[in-house]
Structure formats: C-alpha cells, structure tokens
N, C-alpha and C. Protein backbone atom coordinates (compact mmCIF):
# COMPACT_ATOMS: atom_id res chain seq x y z
N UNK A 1 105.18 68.19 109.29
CA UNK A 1 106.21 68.69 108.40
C UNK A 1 106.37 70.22 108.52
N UNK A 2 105.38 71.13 108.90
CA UNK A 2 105.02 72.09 108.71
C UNK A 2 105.53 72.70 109.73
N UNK A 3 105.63 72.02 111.08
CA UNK A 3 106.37 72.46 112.17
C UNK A 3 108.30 71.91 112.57
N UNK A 4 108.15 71.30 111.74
CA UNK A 4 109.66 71.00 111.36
C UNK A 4 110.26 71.79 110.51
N UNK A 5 109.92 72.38 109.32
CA UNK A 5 110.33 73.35 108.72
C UNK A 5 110.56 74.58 109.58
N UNK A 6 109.88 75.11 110.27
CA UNK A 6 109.70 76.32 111.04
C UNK A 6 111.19 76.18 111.89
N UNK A 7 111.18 75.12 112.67
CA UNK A 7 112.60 75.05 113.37
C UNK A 7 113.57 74.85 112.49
N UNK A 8 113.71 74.77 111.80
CA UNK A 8 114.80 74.73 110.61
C UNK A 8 114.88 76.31 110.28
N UNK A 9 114.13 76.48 109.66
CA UNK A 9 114.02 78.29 109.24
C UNK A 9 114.46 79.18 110.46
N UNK A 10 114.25 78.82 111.71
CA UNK A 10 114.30 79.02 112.93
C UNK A 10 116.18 79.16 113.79
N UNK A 11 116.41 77.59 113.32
CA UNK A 11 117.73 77.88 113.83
C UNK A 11 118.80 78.43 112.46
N UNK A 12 118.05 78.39 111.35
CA UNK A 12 119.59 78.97 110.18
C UNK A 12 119.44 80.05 110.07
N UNK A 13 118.19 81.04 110.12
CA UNK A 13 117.93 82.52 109.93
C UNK A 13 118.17 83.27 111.78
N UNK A 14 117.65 82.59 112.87
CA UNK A 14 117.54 83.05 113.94
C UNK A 14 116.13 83.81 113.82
N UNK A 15 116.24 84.69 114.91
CA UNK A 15 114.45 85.50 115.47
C UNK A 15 114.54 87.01 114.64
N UNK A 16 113.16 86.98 113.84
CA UNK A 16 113.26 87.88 112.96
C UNK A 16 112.58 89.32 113.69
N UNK A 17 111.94 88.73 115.52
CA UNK A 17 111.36 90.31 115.29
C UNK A 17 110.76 91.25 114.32
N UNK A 18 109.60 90.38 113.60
CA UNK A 18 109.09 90.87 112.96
C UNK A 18 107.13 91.31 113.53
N UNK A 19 107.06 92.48 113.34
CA UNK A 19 106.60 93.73 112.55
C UNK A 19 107.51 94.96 112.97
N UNK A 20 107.97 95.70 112.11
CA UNK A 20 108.72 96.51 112.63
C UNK A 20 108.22 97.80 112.85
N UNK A 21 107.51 98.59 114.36
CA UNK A 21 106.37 99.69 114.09
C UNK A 21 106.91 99.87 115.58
N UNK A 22 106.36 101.31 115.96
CA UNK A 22 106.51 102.30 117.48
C UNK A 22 105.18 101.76 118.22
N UNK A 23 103.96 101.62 117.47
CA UNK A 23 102.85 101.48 118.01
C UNK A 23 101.64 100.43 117.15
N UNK A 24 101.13 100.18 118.06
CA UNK A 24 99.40 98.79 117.41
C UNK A 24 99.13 99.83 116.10
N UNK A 25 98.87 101.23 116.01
CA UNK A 25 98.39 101.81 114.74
C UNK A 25 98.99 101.69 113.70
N UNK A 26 100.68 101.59 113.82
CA UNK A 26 101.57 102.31 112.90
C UNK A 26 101.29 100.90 111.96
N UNK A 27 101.46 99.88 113.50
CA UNK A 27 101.20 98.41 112.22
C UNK A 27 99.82 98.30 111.10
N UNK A 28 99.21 98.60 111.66
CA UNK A 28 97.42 98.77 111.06
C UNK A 28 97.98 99.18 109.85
N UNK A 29 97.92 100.51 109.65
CA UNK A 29 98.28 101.71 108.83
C UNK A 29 99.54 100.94 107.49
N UNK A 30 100.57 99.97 108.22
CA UNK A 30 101.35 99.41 107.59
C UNK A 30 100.67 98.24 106.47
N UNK A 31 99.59 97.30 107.47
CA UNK A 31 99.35 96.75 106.65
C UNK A 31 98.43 96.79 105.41
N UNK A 32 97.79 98.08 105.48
CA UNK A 32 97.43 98.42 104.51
C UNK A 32 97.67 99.12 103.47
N UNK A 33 99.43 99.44 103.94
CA UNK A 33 99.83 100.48 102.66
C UNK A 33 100.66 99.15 101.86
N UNK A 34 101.09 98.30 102.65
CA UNK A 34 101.68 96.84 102.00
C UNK A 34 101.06 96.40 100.67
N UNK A 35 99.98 96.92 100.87
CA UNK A 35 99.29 96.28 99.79
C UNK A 35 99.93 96.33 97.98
N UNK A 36 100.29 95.30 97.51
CA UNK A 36 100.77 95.60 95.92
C UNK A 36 102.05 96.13 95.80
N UNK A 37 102.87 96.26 97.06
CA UNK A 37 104.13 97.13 97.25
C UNK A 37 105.47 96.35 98.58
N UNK A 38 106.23 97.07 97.69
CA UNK A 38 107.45 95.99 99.37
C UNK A 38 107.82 96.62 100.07
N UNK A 39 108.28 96.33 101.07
CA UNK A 39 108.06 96.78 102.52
C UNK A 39 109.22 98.39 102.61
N UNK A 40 110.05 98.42 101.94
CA UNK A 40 110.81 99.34 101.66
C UNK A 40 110.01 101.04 101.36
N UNK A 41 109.18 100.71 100.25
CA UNK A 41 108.13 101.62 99.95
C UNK A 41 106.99 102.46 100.67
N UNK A 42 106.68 101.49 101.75
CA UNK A 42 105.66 101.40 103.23
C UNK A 42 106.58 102.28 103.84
N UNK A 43 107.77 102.25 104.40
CA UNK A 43 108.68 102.66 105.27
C UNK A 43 108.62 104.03 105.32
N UNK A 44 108.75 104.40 103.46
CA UNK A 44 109.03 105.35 103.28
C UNK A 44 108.04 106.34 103.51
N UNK A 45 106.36 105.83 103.31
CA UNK A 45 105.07 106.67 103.75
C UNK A 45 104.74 106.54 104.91
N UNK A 46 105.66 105.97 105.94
CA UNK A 46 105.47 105.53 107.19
C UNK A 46 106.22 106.72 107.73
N UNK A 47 107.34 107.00 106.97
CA UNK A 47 108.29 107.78 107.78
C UNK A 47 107.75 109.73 107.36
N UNK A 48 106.82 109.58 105.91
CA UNK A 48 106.24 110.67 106.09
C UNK A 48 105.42 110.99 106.69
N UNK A 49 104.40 109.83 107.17
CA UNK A 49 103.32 110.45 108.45
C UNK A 49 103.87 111.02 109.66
N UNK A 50 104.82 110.02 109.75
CA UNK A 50 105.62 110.59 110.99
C UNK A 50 105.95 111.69 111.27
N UNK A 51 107.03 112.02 109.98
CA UNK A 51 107.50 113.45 110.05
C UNK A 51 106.56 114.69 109.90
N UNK A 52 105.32 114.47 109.94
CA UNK A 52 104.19 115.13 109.40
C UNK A 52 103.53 115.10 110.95
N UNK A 53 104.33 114.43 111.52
CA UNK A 53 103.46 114.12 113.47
C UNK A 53 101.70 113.79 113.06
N UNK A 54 101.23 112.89 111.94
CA UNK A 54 100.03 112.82 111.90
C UNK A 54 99.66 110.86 112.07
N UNK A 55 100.47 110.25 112.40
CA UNK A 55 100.33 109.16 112.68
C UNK A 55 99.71 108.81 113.85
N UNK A 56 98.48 108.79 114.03
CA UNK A 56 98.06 108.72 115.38
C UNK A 56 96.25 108.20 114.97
N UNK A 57 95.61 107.69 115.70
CA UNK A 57 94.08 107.76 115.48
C UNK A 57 93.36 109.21 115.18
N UNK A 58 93.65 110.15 116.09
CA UNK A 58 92.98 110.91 116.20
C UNK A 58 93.88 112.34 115.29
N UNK A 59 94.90 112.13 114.83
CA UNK A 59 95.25 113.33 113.96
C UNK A 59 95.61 112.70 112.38
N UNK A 60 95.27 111.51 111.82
CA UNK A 60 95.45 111.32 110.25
C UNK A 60 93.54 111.22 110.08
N UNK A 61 92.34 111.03 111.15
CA UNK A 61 91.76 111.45 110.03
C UNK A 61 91.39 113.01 109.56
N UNK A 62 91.92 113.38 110.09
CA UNK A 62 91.79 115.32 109.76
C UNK A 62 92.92 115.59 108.83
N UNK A 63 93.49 114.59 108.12
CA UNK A 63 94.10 114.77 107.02
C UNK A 63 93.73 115.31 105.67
N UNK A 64 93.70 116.32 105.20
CA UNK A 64 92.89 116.08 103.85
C UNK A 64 93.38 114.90 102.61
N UNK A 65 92.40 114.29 102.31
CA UNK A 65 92.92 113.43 101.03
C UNK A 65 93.69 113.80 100.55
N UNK A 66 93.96 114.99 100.00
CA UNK A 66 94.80 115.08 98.76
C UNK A 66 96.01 115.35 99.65
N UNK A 67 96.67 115.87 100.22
CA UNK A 67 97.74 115.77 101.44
C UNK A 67 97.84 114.41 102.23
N UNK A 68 96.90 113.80 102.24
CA UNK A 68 97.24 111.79 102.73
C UNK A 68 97.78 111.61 101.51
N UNK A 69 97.51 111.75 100.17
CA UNK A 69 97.99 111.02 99.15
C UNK A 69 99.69 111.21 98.96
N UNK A 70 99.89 112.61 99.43
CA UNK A 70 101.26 112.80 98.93
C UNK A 70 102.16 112.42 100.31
N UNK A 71 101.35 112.12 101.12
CA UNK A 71 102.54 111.78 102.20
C UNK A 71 102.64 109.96 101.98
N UNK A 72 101.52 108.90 101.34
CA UNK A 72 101.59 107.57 100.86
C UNK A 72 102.03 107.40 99.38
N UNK A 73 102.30 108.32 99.15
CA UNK A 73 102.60 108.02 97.89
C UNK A 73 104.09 107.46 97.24
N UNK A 74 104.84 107.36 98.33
CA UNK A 74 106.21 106.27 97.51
C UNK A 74 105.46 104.76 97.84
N UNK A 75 104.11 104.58 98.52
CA UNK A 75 103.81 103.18 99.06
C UNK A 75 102.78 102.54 97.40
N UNK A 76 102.52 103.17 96.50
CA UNK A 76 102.06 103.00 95.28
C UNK A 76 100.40 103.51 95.34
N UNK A 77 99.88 103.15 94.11
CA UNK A 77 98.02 103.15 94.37
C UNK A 77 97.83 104.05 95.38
N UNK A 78 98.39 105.33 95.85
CA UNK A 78 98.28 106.11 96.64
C UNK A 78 96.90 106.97 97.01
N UNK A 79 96.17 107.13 95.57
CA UNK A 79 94.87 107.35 95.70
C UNK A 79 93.73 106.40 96.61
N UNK A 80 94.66 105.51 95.64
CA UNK A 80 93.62 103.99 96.73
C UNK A 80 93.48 103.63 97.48
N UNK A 81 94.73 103.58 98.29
CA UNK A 81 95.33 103.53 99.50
C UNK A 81 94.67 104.54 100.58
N UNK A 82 94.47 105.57 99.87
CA UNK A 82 94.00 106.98 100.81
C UNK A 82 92.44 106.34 100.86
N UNK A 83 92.01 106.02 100.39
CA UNK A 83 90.71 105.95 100.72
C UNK A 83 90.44 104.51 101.42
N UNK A 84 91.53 103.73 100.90
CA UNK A 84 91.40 102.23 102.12
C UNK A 84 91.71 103.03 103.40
N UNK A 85 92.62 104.00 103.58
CA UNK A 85 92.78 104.16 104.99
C UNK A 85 91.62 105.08 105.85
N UNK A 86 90.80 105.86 105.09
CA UNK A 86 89.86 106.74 105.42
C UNK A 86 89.09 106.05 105.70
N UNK A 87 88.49 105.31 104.78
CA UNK A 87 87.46 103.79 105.57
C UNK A 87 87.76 103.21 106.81
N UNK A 88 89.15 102.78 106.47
CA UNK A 88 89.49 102.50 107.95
C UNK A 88 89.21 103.21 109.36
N UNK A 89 89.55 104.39 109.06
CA UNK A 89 89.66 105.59 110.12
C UNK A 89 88.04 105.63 110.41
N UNK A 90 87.26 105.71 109.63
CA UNK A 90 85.55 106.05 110.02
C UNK A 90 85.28 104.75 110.69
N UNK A 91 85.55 103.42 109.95
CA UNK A 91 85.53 102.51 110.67
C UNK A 91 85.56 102.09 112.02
N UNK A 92 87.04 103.10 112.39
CA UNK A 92 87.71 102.99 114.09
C UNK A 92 87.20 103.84 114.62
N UNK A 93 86.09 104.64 114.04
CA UNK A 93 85.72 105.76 114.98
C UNK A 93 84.33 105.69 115.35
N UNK A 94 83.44 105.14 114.48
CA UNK A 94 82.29 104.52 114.49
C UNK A 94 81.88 103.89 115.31
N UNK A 95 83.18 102.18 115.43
CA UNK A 95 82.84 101.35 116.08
C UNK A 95 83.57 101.54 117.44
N UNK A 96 84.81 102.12 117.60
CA UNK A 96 85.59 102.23 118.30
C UNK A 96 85.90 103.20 119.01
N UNK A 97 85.55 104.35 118.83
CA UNK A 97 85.83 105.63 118.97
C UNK A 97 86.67 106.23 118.98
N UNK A 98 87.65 105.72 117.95
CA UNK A 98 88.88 105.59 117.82
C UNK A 98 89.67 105.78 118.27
N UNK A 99 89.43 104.48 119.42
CA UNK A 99 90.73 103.74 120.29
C UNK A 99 91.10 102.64 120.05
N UNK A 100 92.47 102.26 119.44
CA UNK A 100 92.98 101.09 119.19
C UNK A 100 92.93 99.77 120.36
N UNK A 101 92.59 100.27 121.08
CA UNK A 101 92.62 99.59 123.18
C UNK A 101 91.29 99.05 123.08
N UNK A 102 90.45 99.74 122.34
CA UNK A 102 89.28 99.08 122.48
C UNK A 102 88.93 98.27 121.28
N UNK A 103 89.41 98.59 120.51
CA UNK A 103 89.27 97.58 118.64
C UNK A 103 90.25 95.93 119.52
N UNK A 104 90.74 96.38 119.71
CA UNK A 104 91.63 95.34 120.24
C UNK A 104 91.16 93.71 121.27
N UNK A 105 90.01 94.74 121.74
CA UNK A 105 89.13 93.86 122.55
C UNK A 105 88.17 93.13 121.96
N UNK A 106 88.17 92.89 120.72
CA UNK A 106 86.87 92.91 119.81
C UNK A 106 87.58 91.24 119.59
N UNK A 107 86.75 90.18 120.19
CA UNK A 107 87.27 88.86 119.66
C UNK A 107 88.07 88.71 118.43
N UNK A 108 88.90 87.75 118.15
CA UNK A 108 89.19 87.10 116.73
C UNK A 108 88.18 87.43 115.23
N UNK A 109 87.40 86.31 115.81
CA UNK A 109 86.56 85.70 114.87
C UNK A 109 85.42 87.05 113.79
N UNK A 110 85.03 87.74 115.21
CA UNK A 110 83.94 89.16 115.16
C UNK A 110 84.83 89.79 114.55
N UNK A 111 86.35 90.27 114.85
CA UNK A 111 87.13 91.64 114.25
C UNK A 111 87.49 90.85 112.97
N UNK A 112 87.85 89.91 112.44
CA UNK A 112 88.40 89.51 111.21
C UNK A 112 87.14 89.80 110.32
N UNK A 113 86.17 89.49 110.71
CA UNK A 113 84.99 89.58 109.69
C UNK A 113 84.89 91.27 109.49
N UNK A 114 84.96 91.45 110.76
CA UNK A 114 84.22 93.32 110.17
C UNK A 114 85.68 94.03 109.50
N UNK A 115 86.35 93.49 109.47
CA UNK A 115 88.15 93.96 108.74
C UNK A 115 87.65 93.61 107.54
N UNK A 116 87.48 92.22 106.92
CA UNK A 116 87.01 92.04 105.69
C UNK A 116 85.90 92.30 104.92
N UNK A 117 85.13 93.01 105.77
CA UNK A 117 83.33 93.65 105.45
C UNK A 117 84.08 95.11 105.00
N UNK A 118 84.92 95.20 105.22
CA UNK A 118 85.85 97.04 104.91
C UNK A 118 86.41 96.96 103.83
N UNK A 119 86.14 97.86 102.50
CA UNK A 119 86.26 98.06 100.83
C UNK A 119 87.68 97.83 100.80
N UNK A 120 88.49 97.06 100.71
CA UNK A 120 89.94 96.64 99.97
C UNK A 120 90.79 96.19 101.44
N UNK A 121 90.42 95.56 102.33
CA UNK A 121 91.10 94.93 103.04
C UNK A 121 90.45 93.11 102.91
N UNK A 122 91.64 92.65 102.17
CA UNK A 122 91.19 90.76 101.71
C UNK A 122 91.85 90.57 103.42
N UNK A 123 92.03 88.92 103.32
CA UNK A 123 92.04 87.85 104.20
C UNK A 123 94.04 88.51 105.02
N UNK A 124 94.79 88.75 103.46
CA UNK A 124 96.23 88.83 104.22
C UNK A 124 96.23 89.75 105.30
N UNK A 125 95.62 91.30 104.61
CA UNK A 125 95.42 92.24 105.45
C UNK A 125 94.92 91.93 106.93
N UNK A 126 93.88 91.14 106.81
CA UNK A 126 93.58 91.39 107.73
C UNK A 126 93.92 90.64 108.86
N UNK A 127 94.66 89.63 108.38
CA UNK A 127 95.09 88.79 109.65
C UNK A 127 96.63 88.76 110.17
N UNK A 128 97.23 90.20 109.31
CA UNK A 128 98.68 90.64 109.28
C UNK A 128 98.04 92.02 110.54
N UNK A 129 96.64 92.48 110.42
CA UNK A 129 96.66 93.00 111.39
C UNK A 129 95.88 92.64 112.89
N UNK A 130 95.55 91.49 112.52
CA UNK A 130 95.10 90.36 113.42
C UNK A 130 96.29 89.99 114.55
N UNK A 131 96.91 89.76 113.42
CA UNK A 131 98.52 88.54 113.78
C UNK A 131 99.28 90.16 115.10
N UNK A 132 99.83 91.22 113.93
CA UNK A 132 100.62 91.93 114.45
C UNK A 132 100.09 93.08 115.52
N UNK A 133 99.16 93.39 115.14
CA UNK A 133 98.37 94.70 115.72
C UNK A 133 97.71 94.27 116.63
N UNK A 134 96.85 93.02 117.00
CA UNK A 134 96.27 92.81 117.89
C UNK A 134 96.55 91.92 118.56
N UNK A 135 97.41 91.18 118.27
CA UNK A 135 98.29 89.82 118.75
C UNK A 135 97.71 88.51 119.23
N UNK A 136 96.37 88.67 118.25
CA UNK A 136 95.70 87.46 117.88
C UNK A 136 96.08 86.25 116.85
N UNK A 137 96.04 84.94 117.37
CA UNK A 137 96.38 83.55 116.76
C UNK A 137 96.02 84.02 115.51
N UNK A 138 96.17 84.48 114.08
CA UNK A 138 95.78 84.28 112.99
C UNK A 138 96.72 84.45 111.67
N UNK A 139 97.42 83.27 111.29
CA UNK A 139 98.44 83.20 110.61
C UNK A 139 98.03 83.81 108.82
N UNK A 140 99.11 84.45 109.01
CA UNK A 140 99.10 85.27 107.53
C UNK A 140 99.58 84.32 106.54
N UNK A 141 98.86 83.90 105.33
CA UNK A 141 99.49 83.59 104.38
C UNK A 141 99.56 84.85 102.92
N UNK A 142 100.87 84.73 102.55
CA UNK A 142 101.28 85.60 101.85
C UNK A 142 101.43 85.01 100.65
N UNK A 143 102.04 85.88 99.56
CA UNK A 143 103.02 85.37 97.94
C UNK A 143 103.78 84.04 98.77
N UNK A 144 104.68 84.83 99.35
CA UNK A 144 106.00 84.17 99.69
C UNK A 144 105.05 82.66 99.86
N UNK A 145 104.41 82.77 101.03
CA UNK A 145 103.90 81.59 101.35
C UNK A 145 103.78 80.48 100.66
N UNK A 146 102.40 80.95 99.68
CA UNK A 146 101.73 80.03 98.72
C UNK A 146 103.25 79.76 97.89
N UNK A 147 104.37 80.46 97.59
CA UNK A 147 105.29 80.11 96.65
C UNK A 147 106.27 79.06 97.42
N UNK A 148 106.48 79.07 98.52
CA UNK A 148 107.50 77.97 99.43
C UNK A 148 106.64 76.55 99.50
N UNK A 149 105.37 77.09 99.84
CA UNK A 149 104.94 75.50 99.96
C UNK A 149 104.31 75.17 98.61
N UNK A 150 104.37 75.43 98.13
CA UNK A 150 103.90 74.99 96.35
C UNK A 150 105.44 74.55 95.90
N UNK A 151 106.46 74.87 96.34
CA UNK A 151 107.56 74.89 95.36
C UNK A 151 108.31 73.15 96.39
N UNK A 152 107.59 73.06 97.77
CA UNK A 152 108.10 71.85 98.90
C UNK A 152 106.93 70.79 98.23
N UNK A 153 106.31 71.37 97.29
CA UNK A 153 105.07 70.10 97.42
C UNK A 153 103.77 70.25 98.41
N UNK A 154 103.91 71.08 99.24
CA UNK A 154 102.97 70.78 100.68
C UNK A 154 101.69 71.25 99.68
N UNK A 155 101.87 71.87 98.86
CA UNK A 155 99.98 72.41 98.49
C UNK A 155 100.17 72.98 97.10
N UNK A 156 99.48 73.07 96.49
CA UNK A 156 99.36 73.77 94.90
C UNK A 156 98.43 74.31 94.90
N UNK A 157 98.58 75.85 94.87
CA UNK A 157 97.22 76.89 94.77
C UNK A 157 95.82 76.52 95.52
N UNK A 158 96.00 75.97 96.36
CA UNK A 158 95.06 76.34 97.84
C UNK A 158 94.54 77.38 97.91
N UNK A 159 93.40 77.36 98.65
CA UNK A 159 92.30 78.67 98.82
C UNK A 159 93.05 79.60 100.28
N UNK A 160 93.10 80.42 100.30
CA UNK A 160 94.12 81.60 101.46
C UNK A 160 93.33 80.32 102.75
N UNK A 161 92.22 80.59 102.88
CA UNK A 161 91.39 79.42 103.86
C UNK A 161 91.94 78.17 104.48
N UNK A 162 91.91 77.51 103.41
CA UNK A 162 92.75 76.37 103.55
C UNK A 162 94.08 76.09 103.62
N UNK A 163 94.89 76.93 103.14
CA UNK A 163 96.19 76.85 103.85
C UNK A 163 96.22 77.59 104.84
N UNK A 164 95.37 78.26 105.49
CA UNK A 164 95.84 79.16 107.06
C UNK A 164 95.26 78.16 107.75
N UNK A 165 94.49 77.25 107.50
CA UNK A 165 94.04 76.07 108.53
C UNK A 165 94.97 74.87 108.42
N UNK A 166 95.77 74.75 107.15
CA UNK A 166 96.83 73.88 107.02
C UNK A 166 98.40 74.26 108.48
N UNK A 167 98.48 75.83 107.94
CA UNK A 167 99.03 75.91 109.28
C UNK A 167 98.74 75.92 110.38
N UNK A 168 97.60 76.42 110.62
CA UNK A 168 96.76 76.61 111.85
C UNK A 168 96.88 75.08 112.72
N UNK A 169 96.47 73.94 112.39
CA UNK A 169 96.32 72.84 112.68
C UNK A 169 97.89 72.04 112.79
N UNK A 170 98.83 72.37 112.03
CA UNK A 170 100.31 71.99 112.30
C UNK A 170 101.22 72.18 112.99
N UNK A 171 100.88 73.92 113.30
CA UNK A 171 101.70 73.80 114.21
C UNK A 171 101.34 74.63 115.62
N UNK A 172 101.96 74.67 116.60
CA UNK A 172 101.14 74.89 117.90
C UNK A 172 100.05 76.15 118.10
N UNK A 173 99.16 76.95 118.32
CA UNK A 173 98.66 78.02 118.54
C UNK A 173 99.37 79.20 119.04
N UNK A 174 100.18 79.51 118.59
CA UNK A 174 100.71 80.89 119.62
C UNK A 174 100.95 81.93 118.90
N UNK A 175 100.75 83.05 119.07
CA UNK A 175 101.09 84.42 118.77
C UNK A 175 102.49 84.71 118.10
N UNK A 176 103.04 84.49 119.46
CA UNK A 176 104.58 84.31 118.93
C UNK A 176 105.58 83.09 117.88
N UNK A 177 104.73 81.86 117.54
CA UNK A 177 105.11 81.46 116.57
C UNK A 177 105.03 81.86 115.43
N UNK A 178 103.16 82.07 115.32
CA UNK A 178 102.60 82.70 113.88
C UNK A 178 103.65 83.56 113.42
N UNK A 179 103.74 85.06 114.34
CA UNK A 179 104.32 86.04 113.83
C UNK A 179 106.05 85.61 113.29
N UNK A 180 106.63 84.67 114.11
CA UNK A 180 107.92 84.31 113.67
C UNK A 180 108.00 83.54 112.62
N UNK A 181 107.15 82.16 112.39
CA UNK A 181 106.90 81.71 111.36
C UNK A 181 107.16 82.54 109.86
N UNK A 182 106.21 83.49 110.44
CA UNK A 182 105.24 84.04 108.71
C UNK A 182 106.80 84.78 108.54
N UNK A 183 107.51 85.58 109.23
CA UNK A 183 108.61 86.56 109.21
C UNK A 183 109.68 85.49 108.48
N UNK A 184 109.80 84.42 108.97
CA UNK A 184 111.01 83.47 108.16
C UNK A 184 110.41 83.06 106.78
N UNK A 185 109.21 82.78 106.32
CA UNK A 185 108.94 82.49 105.36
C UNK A 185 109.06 83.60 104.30
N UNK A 186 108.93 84.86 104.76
CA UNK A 186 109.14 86.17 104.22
C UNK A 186 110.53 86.38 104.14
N UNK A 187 111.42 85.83 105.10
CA UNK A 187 113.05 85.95 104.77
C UNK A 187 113.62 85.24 103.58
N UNK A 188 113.27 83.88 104.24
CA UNK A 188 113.62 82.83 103.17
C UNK A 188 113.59 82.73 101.62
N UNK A 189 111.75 83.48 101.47
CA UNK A 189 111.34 84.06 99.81
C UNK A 189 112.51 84.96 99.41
N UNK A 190 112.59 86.02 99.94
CA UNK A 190 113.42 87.32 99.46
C UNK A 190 114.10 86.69 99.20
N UNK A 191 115.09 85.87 99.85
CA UNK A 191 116.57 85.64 99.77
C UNK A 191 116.85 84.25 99.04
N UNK A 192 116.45 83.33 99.20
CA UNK A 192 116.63 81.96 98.69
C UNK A 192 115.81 81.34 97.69
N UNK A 193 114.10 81.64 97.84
CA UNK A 193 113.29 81.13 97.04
C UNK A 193 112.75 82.06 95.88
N UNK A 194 112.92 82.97 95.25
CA UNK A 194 112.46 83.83 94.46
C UNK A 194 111.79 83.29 93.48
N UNK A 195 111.29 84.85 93.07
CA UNK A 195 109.71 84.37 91.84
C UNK A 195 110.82 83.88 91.22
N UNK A 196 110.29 83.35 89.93
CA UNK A 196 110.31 83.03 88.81
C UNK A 196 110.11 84.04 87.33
N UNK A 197 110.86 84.45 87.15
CA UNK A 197 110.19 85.57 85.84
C UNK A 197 109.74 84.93 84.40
C-alpha cells in the first residue's frame, strides 16, 4: 500500500527535488536548525551564514556564540540551536577532522548512532541527515508523516522505529525514493492534509 501511495503522490505532485542546499554541510546545518521551526525560518539563518561567508566546516566553528545566535535566530530556540550546532562542529572535528568527505564514509548503522549519542539531535534529525547529507537508505519520518498515515489508517502513533521499518520494508531501498517519498509526504501535509487545531 505504502508503495502505491508514493506513485500516486508521485504522478499528481511530480519530482520534488528535495533538500534544497549548495553543499553536504549546508544540509547538516539545515537539519538541525529545522528543529521546532518551518522551513521558511531555516532559510532565513541559512541565508545569514551565508552572507556572513561562515558556512563552511572550518569557518562557523570560530564563530563566537553569541554572533552564531544572531545570525540563527529567525530559525527559533536560537540559543539552543547554537549549542546543538557547536556540539556538532567539535563532534566533526574530533572524529572527522572536520571533513564532511570523511563523516560521510562512516557506515549507516555506526554514523546514525554517534548522530544520536550528540545532545539534541533525535531519530528525524538524524536520518534527514542520513537521508540528505550523506545519501544513505534511511527514511525520515516526520509530523507530516505520522499525521498522513494515522489519518489513511496505516498506523496510530507508532514508535519513529517502527514506522521507518514500516517504510523501510514497503517500499524498494533507494536513496532516491526515500528522499522523494519523504518530500511528497511533506507536500501533501502542507497543502492537503493539515493539523487539526
């Protein structure tokens, strides 16, 4: 069912080309300012690193905090955020030496765990930078998600776990589905299926 929907979503929306970023970091960096906020908001602290020329591995962590905060700060929790991303950054430099070329090489299974061993990156995060940033098989379930297939019947408040193995197992393994998949289910919410207030 799960892969029948997808071609449906598929031929009425078309190819969403989704993550929308210059580089593997910008996505990283994205999916962690996503957090609690819509994608509009991200854009906007996306487009101040930029203009700040500090988007890069090796020139946002010589950022000072309090100057990271005001360049994330239309992305919300900006304090918080600054310090999810500083973790991050020691993280990539530690293990990686902060080269995205080489984080990249780091299996599935090994990089999802040490993503989620890191203070405020859960399961979405990390497999939005699984999925997009490293272009590993690992399907994101989101709001949208849990709200389309709760609202089709397919599942009622499932563990993030169990519905990424619900998809995982339905429909074929590929990179390029996951990421198209998850992007139509994210269209479809915005536009057709909305919360409920």
């Amino acid at each position: 069912m799960l892969l029948k929907i997808y071609k449906k979503l598929l031929k009425y929306f078309g190819k969403q080309n989704w993550w929308p970023a210059d580089t593997r970091f910008e996505v990283i960096i994205g999916a962690i300012l996503t957090q609690n906020t819509n994608w509009n908001n991200v854009e906007k602290a996306i487009a101040n690193l930029k203009k700040a020329k500090v988007l890069t591995p090796l020139k946002l962590p010589c950022v000072p905090k309090r100057k990271l905060c005001g360049y994330i700060r239309p992305s919300g929790f900006f304090n918080q955020k600054a310090e999810r991303l500083i973790l991050f950054m020691d993280f990539l430099k530690k293990n990686y030496r902060n080269s995205i070329p080489v984080l990249m090489k780091e299996n599935l299974a090994d990089l999802r765990q040490k993503l989620l061993d890191l203070k405020g990156i859960g399961p979405e995060t990390a497999d939005s930078i699984l999925l997009y940033a490293a272009d590993k098989p690992s399907f994101v379930i989101d709001a949208y998600t849990k709200r389309i297939v709760s609202r089709l019947g397919i599942s009622n408040g499932d563990k993030y776990e169990d519905l990424q193995h619900l998809f995982q197992k339905s429909i074929p393994e590929s990179v390029g589905i996951y990421k198209e998949y998850h992007a139509l289910i994210v269209e479809l919410a915005k536009n057709h299926c909305k919360k409920i207030p």
